[in-house]
N, C-alpha and C. Protein backbone atom coordinates (compact mmCIF):
# COMPACT_ATOMS: atom_id res chain seq x y z
N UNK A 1 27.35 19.08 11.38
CA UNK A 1 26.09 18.50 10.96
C UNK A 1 26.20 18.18 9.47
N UNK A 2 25.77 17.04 9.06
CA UNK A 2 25.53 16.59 7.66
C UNK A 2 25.09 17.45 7.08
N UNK A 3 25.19 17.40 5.44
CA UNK A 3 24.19 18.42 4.64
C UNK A 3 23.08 17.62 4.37
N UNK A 4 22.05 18.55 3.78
CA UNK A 4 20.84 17.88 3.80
C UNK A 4 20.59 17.04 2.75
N UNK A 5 19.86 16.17 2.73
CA UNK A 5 19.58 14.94 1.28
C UNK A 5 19.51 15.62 0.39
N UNK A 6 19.71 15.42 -0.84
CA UNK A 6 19.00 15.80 -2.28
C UNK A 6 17.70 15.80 -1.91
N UNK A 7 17.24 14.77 -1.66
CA UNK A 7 15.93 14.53 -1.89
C UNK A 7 15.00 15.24 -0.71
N UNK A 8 15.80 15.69 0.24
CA UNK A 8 15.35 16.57 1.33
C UNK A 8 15.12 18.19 0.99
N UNK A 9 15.98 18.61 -0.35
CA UNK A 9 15.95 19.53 -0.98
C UNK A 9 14.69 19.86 -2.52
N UNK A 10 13.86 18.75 -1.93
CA UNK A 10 13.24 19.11 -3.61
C UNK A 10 11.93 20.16 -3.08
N UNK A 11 11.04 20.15 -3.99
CA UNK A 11 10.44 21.35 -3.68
C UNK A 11 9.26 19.98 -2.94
N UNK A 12 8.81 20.53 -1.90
CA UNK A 12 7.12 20.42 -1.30
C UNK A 12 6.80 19.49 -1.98
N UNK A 13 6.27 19.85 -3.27
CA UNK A 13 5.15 19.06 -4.23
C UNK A 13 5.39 17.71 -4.76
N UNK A 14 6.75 18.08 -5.18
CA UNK A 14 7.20 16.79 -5.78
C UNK A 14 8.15 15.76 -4.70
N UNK A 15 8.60 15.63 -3.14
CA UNK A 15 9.02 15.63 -2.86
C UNK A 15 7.15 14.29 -2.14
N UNK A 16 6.20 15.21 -1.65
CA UNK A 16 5.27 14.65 -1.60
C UNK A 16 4.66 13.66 -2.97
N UNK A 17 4.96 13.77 -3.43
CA UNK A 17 4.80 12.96 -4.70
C UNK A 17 5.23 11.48 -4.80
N UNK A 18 6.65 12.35 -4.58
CA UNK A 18 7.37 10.98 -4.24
C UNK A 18 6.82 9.82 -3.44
N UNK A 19 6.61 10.46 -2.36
CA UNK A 19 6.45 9.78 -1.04
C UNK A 19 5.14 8.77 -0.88
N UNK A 20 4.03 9.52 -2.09
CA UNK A 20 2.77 8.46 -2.52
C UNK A 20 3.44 7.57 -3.38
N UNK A 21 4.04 7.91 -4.22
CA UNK A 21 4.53 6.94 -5.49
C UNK A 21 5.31 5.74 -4.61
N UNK A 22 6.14 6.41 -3.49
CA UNK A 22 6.78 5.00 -2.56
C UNK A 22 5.67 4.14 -1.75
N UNK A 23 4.84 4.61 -1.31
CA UNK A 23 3.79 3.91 -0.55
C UNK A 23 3.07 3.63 -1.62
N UNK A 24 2.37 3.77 -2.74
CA UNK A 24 2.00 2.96 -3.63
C UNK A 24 2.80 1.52 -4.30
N UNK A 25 4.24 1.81 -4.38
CA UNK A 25 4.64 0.67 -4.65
C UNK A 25 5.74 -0.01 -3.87
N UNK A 26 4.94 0.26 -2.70
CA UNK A 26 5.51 -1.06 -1.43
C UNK A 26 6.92 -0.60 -1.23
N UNK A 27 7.72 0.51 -0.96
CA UNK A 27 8.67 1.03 -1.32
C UNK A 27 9.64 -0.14 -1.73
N UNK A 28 9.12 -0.22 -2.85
CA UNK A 28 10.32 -0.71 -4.00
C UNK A 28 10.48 0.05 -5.04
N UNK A 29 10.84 -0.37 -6.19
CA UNK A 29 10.85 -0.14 -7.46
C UNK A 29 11.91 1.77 -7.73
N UNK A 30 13.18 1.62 -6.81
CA UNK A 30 13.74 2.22 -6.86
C UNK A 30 14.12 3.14 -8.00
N UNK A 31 14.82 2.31 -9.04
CA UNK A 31 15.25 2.74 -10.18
C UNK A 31 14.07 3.19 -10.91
N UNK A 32 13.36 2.94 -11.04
CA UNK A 32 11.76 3.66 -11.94
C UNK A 32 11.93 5.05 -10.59
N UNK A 33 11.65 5.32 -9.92
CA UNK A 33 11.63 6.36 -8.88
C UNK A 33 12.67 7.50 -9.27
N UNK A 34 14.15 7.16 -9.31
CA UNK A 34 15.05 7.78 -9.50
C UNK A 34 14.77 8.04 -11.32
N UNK A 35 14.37 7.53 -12.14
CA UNK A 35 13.99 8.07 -13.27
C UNK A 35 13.19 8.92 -13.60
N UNK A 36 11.69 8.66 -12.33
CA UNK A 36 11.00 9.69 -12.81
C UNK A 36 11.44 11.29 -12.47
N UNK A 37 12.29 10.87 -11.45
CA UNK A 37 12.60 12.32 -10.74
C UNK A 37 13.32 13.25 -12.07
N UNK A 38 14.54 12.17 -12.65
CA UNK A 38 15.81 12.78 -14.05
C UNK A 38 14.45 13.41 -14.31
N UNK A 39 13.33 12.58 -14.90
CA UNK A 39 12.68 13.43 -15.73
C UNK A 39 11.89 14.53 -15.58
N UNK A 40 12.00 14.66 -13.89
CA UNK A 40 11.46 16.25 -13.55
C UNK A 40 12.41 16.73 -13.56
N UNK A 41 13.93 16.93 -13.63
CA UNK A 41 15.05 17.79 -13.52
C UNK A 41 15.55 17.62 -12.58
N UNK A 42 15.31 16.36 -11.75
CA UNK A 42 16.05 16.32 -10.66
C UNK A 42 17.41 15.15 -10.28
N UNK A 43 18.47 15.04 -10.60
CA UNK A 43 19.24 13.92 -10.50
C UNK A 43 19.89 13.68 -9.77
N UNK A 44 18.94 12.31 -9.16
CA UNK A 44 19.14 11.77 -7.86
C UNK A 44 19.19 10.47 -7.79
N UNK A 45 19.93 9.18 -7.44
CA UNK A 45 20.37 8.01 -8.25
C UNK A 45 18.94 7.54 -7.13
N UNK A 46 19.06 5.78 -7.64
CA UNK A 46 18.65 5.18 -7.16
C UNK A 46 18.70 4.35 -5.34
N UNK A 47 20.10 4.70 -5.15
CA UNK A 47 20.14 4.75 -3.90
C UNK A 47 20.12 5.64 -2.52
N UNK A 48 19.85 7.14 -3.01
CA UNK A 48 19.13 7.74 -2.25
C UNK A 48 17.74 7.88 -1.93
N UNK A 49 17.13 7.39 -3.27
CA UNK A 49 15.74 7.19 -2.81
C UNK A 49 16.07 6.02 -2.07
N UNK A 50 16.52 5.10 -2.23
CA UNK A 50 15.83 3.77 -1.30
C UNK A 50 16.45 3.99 -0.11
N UNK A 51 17.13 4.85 0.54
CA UNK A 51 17.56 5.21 1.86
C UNK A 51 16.55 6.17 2.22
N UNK A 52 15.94 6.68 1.52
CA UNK A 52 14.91 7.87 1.47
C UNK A 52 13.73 7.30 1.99
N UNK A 53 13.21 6.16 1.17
CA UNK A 53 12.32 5.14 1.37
C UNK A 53 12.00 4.43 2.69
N UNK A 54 13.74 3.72 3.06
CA UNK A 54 13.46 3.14 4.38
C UNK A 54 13.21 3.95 5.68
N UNK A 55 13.85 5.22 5.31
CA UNK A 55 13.78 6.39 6.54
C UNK A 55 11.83 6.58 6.74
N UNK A 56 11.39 6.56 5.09
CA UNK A 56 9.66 6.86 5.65
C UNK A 56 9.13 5.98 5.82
N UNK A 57 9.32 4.72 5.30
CA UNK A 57 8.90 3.62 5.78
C UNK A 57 9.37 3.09 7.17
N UNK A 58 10.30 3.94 7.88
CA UNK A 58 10.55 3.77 9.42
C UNK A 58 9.28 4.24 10.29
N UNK A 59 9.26 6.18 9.50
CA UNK A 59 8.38 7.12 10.10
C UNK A 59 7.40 6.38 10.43
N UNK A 60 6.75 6.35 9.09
CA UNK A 60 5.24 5.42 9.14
C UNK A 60 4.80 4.44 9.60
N UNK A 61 5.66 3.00 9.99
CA UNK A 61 5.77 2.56 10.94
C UNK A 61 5.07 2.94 11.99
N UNK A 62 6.20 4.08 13.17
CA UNK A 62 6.38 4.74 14.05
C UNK A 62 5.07 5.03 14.51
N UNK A 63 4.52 5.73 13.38
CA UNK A 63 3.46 6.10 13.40
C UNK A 63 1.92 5.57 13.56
N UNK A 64 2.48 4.63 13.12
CA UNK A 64 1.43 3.90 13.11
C UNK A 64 1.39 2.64 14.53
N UNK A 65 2.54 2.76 14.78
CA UNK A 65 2.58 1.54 16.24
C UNK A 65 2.04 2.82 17.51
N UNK A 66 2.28 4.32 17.36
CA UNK A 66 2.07 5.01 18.17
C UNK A 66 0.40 5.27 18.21
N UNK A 67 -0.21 5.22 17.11
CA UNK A 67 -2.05 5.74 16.59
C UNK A 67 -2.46 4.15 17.25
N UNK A 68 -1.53 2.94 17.05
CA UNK A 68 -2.43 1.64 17.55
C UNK A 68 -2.13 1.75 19.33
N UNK A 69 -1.27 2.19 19.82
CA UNK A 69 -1.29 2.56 21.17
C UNK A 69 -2.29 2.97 21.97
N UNK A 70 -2.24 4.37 21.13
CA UNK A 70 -3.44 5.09 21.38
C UNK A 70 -4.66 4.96 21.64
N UNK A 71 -5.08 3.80 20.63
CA UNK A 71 -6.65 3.45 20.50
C UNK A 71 -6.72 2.41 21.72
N UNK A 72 -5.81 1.49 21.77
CA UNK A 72 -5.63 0.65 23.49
C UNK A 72 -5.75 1.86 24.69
């Protein structure tokens, strides 16, 4: 089995943080993302977030084609 992401390793809080800051900006704006993290102590480039990104922007999706199901 793979090891787990960096970014699968951060704590709860900031990890959720993230995850508004990506859905606030349309998950783009990678490199600002991976900066703010350096500047919590966490160094993690820019292309794990945006693999990070497309994985929740899959979820959410998912999620959301399954809640419009539902209501049909």
């Amino acid at each position: 089995m793979p090891p787990r992401s960096a970014i699968e390793q951060l704590p709860v809080e900031v990890r959720a943080e993230l995850d508004q800051k990506l859905i606030a900006n349309g998950f783009a704006g990678y490199i600002a993302l991976s900066e703010w993290l350096t500047e919590h102590g966490f160094e993690i480039g820019k292309s794990a977030v945006g693999v990070y990104g497309q994985n929740l922007q899959r979820r959410l999706s998912a999620i959301r084609a399954r809640t419009d199901a539902a209501k049909l």
